[in-house]
C-alpha atoms as a PDB file:
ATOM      1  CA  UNK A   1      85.508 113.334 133.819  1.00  0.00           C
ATOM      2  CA  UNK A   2      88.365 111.994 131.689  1.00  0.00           C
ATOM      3  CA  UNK A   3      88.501 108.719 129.911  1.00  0.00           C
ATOM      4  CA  UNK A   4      90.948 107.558 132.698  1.00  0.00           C
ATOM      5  CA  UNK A   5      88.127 106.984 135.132  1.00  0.00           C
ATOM      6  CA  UNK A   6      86.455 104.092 133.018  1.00  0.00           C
ATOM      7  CA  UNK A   7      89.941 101.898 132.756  1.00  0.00           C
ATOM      8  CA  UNK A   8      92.425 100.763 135.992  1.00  0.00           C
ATOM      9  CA  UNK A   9      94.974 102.626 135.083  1.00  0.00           C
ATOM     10  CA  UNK A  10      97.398 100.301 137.529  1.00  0.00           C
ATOM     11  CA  UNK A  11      96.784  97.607 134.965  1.00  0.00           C
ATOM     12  CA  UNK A  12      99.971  95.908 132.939  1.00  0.00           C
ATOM     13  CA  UNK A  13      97.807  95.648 130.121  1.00  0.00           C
ATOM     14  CA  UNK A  14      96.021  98.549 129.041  1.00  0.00           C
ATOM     15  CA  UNK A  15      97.140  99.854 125.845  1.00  0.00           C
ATOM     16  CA  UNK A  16      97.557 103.603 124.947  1.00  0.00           C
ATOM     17  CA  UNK A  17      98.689 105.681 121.808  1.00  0.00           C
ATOM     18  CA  UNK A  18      97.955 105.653 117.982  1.00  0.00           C
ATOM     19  CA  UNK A  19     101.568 104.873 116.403  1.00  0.00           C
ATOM     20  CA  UNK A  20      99.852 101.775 115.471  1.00  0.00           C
ATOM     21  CA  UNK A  21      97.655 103.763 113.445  1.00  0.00           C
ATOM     22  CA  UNK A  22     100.602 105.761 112.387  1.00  0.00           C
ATOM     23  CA  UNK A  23     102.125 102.800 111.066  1.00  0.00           C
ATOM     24  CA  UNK A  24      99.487 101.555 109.484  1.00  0.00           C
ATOM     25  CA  UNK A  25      99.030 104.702 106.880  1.00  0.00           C
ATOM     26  CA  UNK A  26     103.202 104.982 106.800  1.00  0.00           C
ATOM     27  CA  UNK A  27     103.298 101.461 105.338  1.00  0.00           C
ATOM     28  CA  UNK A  28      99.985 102.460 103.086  1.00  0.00           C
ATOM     29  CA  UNK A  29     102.291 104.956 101.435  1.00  0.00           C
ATOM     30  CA  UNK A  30     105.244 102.418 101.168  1.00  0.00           C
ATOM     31  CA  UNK A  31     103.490  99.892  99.408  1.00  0.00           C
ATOM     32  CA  UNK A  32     101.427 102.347  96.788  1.00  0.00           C
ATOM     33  CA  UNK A  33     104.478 104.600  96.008  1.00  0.00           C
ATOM     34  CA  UNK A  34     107.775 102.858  97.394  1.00  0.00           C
ATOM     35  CA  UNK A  35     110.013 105.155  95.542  1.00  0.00           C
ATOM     36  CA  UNK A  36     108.677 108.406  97.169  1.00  0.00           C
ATOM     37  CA  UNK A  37     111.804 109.938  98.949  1.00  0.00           C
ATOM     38  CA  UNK A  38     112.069 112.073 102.165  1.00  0.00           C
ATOM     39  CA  UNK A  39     114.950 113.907 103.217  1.00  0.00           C
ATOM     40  CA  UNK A  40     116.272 112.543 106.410  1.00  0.00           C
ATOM     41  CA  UNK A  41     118.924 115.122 107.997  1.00  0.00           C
ATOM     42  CA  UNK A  42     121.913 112.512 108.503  1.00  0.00           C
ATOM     43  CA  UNK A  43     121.101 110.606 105.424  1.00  0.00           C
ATOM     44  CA  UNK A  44     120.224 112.868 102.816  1.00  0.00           C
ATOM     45  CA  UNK A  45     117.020 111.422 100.235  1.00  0.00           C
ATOM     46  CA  UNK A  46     116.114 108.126 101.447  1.00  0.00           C
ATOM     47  CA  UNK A  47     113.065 105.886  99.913  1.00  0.00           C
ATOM     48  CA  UNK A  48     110.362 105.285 101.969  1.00  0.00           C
ATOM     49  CA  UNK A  49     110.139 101.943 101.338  1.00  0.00           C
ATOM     50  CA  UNK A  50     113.564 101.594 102.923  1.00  0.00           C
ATOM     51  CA  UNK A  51     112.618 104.019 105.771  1.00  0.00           C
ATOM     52  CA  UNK A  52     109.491 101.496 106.642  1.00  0.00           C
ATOM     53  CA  UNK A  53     111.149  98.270 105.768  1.00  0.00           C
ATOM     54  CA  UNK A  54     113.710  99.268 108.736  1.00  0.00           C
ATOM     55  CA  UNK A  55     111.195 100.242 111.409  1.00  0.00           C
ATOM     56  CA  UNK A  56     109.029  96.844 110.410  1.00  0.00           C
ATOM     57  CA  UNK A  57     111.983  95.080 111.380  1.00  0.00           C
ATOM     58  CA  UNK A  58     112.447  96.764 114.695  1.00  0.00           C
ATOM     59  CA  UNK A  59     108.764  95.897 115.465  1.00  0.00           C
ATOM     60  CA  UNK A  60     109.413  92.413 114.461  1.00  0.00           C
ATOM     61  CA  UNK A  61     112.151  92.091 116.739  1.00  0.00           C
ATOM     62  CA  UNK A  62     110.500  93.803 119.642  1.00  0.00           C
ATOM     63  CA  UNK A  63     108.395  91.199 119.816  1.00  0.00           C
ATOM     64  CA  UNK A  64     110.472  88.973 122.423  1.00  0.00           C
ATOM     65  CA  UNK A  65     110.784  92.030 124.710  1.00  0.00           C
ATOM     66  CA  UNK A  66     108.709  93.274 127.447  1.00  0.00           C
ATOM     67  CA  UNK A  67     106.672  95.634 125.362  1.00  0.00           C
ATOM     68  CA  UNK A  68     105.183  92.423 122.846  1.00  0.00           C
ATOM     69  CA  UNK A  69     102.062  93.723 123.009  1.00  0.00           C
ATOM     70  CA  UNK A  70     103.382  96.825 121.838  1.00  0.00           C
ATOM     71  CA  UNK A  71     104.981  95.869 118.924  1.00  0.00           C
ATOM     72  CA  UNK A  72     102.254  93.502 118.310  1.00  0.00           C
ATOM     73  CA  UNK A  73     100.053  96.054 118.132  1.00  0.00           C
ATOM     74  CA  UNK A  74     102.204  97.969 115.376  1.00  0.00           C
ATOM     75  CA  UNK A  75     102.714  94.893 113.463  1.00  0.00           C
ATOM     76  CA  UNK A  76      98.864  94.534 113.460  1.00  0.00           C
ATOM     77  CA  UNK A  77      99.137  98.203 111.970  1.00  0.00           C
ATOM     78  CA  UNK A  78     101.727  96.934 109.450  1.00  0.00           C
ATOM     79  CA  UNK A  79      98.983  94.309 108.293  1.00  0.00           C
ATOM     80  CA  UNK A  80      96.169  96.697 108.392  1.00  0.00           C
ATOM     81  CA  UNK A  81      98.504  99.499 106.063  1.00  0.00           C
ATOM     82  CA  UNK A  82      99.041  96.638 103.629  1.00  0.00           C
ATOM     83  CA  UNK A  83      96.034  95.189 103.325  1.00  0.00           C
ATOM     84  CA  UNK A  84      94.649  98.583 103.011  1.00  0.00           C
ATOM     85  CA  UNK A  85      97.172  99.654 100.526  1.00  0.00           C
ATOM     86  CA  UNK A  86      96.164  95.962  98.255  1.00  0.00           C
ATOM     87  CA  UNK A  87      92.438  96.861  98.342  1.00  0.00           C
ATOM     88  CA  UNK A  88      93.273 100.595  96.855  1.00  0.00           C
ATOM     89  CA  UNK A  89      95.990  99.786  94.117  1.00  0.00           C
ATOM     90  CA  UNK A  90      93.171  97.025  92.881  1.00  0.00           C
ATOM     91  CA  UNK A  91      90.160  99.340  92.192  1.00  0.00           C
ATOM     92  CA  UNK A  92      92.603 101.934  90.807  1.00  0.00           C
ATOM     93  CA  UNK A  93      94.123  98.959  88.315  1.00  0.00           C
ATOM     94  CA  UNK A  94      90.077  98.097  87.831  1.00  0.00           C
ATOM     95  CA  UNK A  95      88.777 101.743  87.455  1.00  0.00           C
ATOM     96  CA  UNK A  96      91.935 102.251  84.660  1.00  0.00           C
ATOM     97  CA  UNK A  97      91.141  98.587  82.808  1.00  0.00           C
ATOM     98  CA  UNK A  98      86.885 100.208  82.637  1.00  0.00           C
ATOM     99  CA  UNK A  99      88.439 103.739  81.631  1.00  0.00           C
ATOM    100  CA  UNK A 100      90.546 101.899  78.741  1.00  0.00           C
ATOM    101  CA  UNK A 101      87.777  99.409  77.605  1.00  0.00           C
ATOM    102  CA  UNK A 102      85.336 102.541  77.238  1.00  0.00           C
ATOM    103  CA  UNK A 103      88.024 104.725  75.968  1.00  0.00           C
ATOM    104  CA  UNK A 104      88.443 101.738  72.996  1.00  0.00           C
ATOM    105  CA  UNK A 105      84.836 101.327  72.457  1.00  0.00           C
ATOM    106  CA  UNK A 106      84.172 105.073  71.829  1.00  0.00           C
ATOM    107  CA  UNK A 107      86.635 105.022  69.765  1.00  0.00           C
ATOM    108  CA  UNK A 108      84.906 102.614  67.375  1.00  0.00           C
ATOM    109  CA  UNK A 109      81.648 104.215  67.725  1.00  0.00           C
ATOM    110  CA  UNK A 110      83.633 107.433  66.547  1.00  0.00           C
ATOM    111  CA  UNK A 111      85.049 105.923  63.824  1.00  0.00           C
ATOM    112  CA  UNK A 112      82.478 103.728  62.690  1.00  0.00           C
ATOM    113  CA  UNK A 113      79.135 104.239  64.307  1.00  0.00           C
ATOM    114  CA  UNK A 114      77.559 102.925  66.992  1.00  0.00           C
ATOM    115  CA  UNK A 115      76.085 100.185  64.895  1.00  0.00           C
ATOM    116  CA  UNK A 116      79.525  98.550  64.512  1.00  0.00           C
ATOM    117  CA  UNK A 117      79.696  97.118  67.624  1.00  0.00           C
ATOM    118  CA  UNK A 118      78.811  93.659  68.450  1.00  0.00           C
ATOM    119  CA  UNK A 119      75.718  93.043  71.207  1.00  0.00           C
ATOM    120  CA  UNK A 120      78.663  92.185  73.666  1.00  0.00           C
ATOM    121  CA  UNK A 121      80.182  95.406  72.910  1.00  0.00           C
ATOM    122  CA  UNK A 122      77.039  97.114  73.357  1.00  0.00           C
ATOM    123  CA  UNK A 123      76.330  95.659  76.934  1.00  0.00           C
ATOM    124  CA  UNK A 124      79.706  96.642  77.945  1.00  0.00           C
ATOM    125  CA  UNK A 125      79.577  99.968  76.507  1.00  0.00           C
ATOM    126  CA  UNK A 126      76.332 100.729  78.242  1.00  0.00           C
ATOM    127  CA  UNK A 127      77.810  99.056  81.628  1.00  0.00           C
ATOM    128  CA  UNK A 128      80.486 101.444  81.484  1.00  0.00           C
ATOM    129  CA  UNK A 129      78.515 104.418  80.442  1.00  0.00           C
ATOM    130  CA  UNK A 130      76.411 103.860  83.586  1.00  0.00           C
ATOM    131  CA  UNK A 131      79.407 103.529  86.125  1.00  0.00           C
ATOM    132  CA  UNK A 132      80.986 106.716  85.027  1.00  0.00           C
ATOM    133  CA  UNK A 133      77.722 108.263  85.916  1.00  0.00           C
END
């Protein structure tokens, strides 16, 4: 039994593929590192971010064709890659603020004991002691 038996496969509307998904992780990469370059064979080393940027814009102007739903669909990959993208460049900007606050409080402790440090200090020191757990 194949998955074709559950949908009318006549039907204008049904929706098949994963370049949506595609998309999605191709803009990911564009948006965390938009300098990576790939070697395209009439082009020679071309940024990603330039690769992407151009194939956004095709979606974006596919939208007042036929296939709308299509490109739709790839531009709702576009948002998904982004937002995806956001969420992961903020904990790593949050996880390297924590490393550098702990990094500067051992640092005191080192140099001047652990008694040095104010009760704020301490809290945080202990808060971060527990994440890296």
């Amino acid at each position: 039994m194949s998955v074709a038996t559950f949908f009318d496969i006549s039907s204008p509307w049904l929706l098949i593929g994963s370049s949506a998904a595609v998309i999605s992780i191709a803009v990911a990469v564009a948006v965390m590192m938009p300098d990576f370059e790939i070697n395209l064979p009439l082009f020679g080393p071309t940024k990603i971010k330039w690769i992407v940027g151009f194939v956004v814009v095709i979606f974006f102007l596919g939208l007042s064709t036929p296939n709308a739903g299509g490109n739709l669909a790839h531009i709702g990959g576009v948002v998904a890659g982004v937002a995806g993208a956001l969420i992961i460049l903020s904990k790593k900007r949050r996880d390297t603020s924590n490393a550098t606050d702990y990094d500067r409080l051992a640092d005191k402790i080192r140099r001047s004991g652990f008694e040095t440090l104010s009760a704020k200090e301490r809290r945080r020191f202990f808060e971060l002691s527990n994440m890296r757990k």
